[in-house]
PDB file of N, CA and C in Angstrom:
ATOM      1  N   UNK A   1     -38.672  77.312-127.204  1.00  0.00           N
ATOM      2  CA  UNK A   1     -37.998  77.872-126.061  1.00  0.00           C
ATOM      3  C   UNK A   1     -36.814  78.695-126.541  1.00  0.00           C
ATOM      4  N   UNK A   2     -36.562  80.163-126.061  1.00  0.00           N
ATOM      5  CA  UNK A   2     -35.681  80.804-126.836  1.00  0.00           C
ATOM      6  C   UNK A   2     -34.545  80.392-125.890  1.00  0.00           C
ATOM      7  N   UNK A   3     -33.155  80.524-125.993  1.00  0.00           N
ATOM      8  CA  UNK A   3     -31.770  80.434-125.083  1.00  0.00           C
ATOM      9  C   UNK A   3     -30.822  81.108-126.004  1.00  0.00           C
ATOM     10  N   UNK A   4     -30.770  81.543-124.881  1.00  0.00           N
ATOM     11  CA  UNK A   4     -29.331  82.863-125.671  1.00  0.00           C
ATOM     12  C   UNK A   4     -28.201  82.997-124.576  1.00  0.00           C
ATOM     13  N   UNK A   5     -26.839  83.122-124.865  1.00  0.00           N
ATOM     14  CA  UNK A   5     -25.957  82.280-124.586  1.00  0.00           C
ATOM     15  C   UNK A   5     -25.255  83.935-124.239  1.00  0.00           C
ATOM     16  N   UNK A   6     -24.588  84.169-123.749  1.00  0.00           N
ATOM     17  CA  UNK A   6     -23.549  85.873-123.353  1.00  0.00           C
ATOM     18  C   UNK A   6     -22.347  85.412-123.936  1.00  0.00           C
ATOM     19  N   UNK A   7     -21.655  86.428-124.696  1.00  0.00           N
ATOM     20  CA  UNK A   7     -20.677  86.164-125.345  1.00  0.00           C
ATOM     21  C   UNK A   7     -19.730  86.767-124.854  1.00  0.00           C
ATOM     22  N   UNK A   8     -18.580  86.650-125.481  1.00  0.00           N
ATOM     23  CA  UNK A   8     -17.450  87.116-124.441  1.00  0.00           C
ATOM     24  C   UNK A   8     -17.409  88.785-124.939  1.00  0.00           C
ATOM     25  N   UNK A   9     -17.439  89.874-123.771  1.00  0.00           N
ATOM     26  CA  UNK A   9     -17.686  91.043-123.856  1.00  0.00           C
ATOM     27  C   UNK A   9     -18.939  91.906-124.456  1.00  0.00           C
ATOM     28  N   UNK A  10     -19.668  91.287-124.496  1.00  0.00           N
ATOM     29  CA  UNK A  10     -21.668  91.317-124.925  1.00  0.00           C
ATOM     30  C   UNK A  10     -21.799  91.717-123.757  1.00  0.00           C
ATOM     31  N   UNK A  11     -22.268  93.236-123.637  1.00  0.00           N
ATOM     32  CA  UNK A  11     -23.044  93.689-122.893  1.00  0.00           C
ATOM     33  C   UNK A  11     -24.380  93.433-122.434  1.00  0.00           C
ATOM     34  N   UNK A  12     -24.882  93.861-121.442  1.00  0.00           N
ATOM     35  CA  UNK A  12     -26.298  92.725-120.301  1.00  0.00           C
ATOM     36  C   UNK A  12     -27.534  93.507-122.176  1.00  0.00           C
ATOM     37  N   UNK A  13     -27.404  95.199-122.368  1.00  0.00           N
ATOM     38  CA  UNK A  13     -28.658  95.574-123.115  1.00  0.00           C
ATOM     39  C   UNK A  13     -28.373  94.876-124.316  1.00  0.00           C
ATOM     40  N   UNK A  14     -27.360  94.478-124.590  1.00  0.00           N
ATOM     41  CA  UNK A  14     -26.894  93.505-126.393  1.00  0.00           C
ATOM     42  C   UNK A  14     -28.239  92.210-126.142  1.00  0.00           C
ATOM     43  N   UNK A  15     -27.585  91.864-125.352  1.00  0.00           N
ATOM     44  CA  UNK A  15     -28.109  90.008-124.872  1.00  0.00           C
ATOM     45  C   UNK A  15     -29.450  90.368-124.720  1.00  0.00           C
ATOM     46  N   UNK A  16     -29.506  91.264-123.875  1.00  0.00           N
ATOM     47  CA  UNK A  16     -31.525  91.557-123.981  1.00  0.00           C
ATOM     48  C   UNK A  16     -31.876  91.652-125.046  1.00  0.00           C
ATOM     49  N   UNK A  17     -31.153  92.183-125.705  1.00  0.00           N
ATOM     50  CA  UNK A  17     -32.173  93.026-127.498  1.00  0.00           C
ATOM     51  C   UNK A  17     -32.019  91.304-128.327  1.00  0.00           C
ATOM     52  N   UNK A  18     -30.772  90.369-128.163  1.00  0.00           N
ATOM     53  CA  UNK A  18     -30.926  89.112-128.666  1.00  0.00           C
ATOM     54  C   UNK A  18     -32.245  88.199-128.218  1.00  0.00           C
ATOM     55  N   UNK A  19     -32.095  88.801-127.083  1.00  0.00           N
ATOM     56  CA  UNK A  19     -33.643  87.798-126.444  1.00  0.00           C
ATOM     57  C   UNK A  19     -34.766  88.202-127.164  1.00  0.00           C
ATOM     58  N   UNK A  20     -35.055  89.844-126.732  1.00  0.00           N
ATOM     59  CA  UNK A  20     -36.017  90.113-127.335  1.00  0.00           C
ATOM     60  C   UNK A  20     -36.507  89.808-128.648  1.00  0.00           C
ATOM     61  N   UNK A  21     -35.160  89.613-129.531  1.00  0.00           N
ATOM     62  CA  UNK A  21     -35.637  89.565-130.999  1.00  0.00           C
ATOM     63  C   UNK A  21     -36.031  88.109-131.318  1.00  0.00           C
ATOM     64  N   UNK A  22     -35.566  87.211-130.858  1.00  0.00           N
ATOM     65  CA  UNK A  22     -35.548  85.934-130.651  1.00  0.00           C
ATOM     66  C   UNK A  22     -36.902  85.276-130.296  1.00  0.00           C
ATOM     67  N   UNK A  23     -37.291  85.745-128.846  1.00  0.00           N
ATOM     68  CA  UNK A  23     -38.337  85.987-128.383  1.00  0.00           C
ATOM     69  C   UNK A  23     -39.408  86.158-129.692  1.00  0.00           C
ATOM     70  N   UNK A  24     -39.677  87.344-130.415  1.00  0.00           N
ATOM     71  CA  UNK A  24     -40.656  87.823-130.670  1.00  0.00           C
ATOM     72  C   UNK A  24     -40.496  86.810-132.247  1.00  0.00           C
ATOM     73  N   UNK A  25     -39.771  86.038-132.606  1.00  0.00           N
ATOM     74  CA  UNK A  25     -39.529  85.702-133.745  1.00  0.00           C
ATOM     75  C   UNK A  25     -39.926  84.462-133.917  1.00  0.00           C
ATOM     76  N   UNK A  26     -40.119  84.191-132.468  1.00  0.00           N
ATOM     77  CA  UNK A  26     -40.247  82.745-132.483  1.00  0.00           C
ATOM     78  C   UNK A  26     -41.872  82.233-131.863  1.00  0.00           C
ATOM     79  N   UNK A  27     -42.586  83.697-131.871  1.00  0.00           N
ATOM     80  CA  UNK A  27     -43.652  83.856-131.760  1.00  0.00           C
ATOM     81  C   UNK A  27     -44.460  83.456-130.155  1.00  0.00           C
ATOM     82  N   UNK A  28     -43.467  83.438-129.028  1.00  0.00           N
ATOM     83  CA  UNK A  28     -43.845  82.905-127.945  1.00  0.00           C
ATOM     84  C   UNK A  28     -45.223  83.266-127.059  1.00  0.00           C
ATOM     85  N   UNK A  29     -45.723  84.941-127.254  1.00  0.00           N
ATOM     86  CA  UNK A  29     -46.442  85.016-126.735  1.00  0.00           C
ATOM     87  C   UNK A  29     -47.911  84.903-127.386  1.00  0.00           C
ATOM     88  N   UNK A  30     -47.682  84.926-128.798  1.00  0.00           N
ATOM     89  CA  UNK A  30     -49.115  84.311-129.954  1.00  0.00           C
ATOM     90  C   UNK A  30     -49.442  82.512-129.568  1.00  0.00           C
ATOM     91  N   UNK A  31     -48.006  82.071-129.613  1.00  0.00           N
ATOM     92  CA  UNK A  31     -48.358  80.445-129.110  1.00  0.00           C
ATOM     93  C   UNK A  31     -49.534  80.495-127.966  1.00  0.00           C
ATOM     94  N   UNK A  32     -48.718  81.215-126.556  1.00  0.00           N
ATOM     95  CA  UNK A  32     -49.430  81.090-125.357  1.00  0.00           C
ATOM     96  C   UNK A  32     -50.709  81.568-125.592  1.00  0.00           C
ATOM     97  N   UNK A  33     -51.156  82.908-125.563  1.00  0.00           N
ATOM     98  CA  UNK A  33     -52.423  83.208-125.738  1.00  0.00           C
ATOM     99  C   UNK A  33     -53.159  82.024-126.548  1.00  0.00           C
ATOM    100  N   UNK A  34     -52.745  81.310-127.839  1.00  0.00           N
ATOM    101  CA  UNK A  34     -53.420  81.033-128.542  1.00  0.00           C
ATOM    102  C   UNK A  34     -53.686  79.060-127.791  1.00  0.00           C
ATOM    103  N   UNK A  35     -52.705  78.799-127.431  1.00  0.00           N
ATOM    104  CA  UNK A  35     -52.768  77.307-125.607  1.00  0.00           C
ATOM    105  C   UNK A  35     -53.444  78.084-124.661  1.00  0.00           C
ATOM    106  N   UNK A  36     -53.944  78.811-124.255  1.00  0.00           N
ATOM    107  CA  UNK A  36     -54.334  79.654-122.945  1.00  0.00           C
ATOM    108  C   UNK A  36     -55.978  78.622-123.347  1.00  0.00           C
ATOM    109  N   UNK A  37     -56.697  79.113-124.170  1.00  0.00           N
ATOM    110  CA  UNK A  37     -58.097  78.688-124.311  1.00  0.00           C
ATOM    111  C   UNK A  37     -58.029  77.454-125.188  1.00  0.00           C
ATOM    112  N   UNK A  38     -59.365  76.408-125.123  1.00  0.00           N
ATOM    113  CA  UNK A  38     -59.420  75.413-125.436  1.00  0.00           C
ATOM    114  C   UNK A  38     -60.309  76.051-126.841  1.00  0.00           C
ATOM    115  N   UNK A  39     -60.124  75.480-128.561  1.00  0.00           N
ATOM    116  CA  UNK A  39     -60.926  76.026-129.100  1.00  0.00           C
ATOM    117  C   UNK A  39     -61.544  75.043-129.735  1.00  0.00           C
ATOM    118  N   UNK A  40     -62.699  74.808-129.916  1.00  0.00           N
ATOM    119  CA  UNK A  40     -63.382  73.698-131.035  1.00  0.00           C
ATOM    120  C   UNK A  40     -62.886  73.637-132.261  1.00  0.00           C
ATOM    121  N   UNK A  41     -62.500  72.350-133.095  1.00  0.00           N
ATOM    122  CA  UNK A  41     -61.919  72.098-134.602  1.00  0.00           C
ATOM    123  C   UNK A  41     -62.839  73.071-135.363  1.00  0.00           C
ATOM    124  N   UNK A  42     -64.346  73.191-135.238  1.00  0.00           N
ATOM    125  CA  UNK A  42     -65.041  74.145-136.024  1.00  0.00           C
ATOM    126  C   UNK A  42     -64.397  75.537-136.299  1.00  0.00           C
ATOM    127  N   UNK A  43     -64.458  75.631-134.921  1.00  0.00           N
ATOM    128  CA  UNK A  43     -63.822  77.150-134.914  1.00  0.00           C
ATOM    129  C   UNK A  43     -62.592  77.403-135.227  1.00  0.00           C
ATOM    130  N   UNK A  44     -61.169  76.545-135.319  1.00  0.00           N
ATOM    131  CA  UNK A  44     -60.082  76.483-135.728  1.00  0.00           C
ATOM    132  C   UNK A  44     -59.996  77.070-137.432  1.00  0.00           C
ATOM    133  N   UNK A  45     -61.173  75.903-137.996  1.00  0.00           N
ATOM    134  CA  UNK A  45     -60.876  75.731-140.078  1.00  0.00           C
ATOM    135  C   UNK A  45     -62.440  77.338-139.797  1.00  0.00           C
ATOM    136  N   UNK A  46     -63.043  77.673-139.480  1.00  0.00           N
ATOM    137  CA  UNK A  46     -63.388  78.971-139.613  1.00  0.00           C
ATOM    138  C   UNK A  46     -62.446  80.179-139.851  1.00  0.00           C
ATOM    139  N   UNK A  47     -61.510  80.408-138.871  1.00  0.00           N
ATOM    140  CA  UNK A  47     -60.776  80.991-138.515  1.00  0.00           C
ATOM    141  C   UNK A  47     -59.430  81.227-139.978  1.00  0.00           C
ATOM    142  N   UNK A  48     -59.527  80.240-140.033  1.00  0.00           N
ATOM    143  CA  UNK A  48     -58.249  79.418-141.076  1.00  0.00           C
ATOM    144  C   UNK A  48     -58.730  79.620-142.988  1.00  0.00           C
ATOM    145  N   UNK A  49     -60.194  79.554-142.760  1.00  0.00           N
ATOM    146  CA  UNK A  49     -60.792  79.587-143.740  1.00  0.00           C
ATOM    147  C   UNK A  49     -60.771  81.595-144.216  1.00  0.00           C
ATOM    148  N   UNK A  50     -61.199  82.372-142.790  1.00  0.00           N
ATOM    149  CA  UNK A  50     -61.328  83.645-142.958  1.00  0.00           C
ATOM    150  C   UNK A  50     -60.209  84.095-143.219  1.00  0.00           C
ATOM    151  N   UNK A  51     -58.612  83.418-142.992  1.00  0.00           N
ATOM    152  CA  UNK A  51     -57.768  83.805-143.401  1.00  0.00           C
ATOM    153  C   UNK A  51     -57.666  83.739-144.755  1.00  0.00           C
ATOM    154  N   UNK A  52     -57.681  82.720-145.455  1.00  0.00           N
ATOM    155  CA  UNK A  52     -57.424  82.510-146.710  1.00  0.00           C
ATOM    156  C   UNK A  52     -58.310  83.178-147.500  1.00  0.00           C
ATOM    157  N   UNK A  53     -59.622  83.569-147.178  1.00  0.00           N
ATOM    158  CA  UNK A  53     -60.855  84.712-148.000  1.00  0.00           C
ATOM    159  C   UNK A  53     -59.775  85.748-148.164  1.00  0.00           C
ATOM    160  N   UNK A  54     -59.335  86.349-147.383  1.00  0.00           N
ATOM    161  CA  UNK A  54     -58.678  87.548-146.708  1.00  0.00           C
ATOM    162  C   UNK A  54     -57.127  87.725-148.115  1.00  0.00           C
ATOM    163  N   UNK A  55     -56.207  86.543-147.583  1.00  0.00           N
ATOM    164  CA  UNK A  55     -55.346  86.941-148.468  1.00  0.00           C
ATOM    165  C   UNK A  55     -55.920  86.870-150.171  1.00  0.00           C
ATOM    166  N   UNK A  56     -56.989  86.185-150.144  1.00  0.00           N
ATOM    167  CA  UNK A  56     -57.251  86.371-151.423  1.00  0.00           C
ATOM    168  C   UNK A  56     -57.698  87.184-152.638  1.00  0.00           C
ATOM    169  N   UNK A  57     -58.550  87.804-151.175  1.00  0.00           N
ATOM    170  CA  UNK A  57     -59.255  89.207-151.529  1.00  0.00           C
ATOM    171  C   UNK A  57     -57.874  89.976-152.018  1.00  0.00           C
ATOM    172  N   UNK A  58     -56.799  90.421-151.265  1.00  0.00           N
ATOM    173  CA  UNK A  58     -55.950  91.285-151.264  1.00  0.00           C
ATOM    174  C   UNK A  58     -54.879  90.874-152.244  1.00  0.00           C
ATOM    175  N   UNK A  59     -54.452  89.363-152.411  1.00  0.00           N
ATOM    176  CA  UNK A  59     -54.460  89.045-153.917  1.00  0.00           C
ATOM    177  C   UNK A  59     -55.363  89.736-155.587  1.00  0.00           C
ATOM    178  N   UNK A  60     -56.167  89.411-155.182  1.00  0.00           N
ATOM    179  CA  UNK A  60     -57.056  90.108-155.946  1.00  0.00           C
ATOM    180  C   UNK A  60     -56.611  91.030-156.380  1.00  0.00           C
ATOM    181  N   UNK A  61     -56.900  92.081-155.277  1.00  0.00           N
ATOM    182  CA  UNK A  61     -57.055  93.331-155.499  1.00  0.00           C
ATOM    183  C   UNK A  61     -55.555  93.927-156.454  1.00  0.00           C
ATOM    184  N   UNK A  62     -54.422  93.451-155.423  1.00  0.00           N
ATOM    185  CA  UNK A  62     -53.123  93.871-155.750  1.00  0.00           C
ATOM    186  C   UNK A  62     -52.983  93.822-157.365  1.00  0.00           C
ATOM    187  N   UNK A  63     -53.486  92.172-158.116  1.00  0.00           N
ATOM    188  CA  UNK A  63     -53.491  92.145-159.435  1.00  0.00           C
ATOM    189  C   UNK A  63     -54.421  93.484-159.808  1.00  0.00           C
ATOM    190  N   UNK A  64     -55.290  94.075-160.055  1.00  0.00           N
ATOM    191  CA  UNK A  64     -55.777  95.083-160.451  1.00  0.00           C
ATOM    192  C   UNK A  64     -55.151  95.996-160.291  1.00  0.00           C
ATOM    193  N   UNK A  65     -54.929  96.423-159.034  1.00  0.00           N
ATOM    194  CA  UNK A  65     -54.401  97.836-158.955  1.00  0.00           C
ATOM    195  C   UNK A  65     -52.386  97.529-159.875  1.00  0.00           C
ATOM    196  N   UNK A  66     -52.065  96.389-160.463  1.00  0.00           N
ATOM    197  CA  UNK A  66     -51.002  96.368-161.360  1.00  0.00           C
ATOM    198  C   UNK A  66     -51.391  96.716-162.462  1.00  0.00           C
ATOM    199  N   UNK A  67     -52.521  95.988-163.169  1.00  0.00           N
ATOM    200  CA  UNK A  67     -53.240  96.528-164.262  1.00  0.00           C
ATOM    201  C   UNK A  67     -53.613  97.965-164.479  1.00  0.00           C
TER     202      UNK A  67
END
């Protein structure tokens, strides 16, 4: 839950841009979408699994293209 507090002489667009950043940092609307649907454990370590192919690949790669 983000809470952001007005400080003394903090303008209303300051305090928004604190929310906003706050907000987006704290990942609120990836949580929801991702609570919105019910997903099977299968499909969770799939998902989890395609991630880790992914950074690995690009691991990979990065070592080569240093070489």
């Amino acid at each position: 839950m983000v809470v952001v507090k007005k400080e003394k002489g903090e303008s209303k667009d300051s305090l928004f841009r604190r929310f906003n950043k706050l907000f987006l940092e704290e990942n609120v609307v990836e949580e929801f979408k991702r609570k919105l649907f019910y997903k099977k454990p299968s499909l969770w370590r799939k998902e989890k699994k395609k991630l880790w192919e992914r950074a690995k690949r690009l691991r990979r790669l990065r070592s080569q293209q240093e070489n």
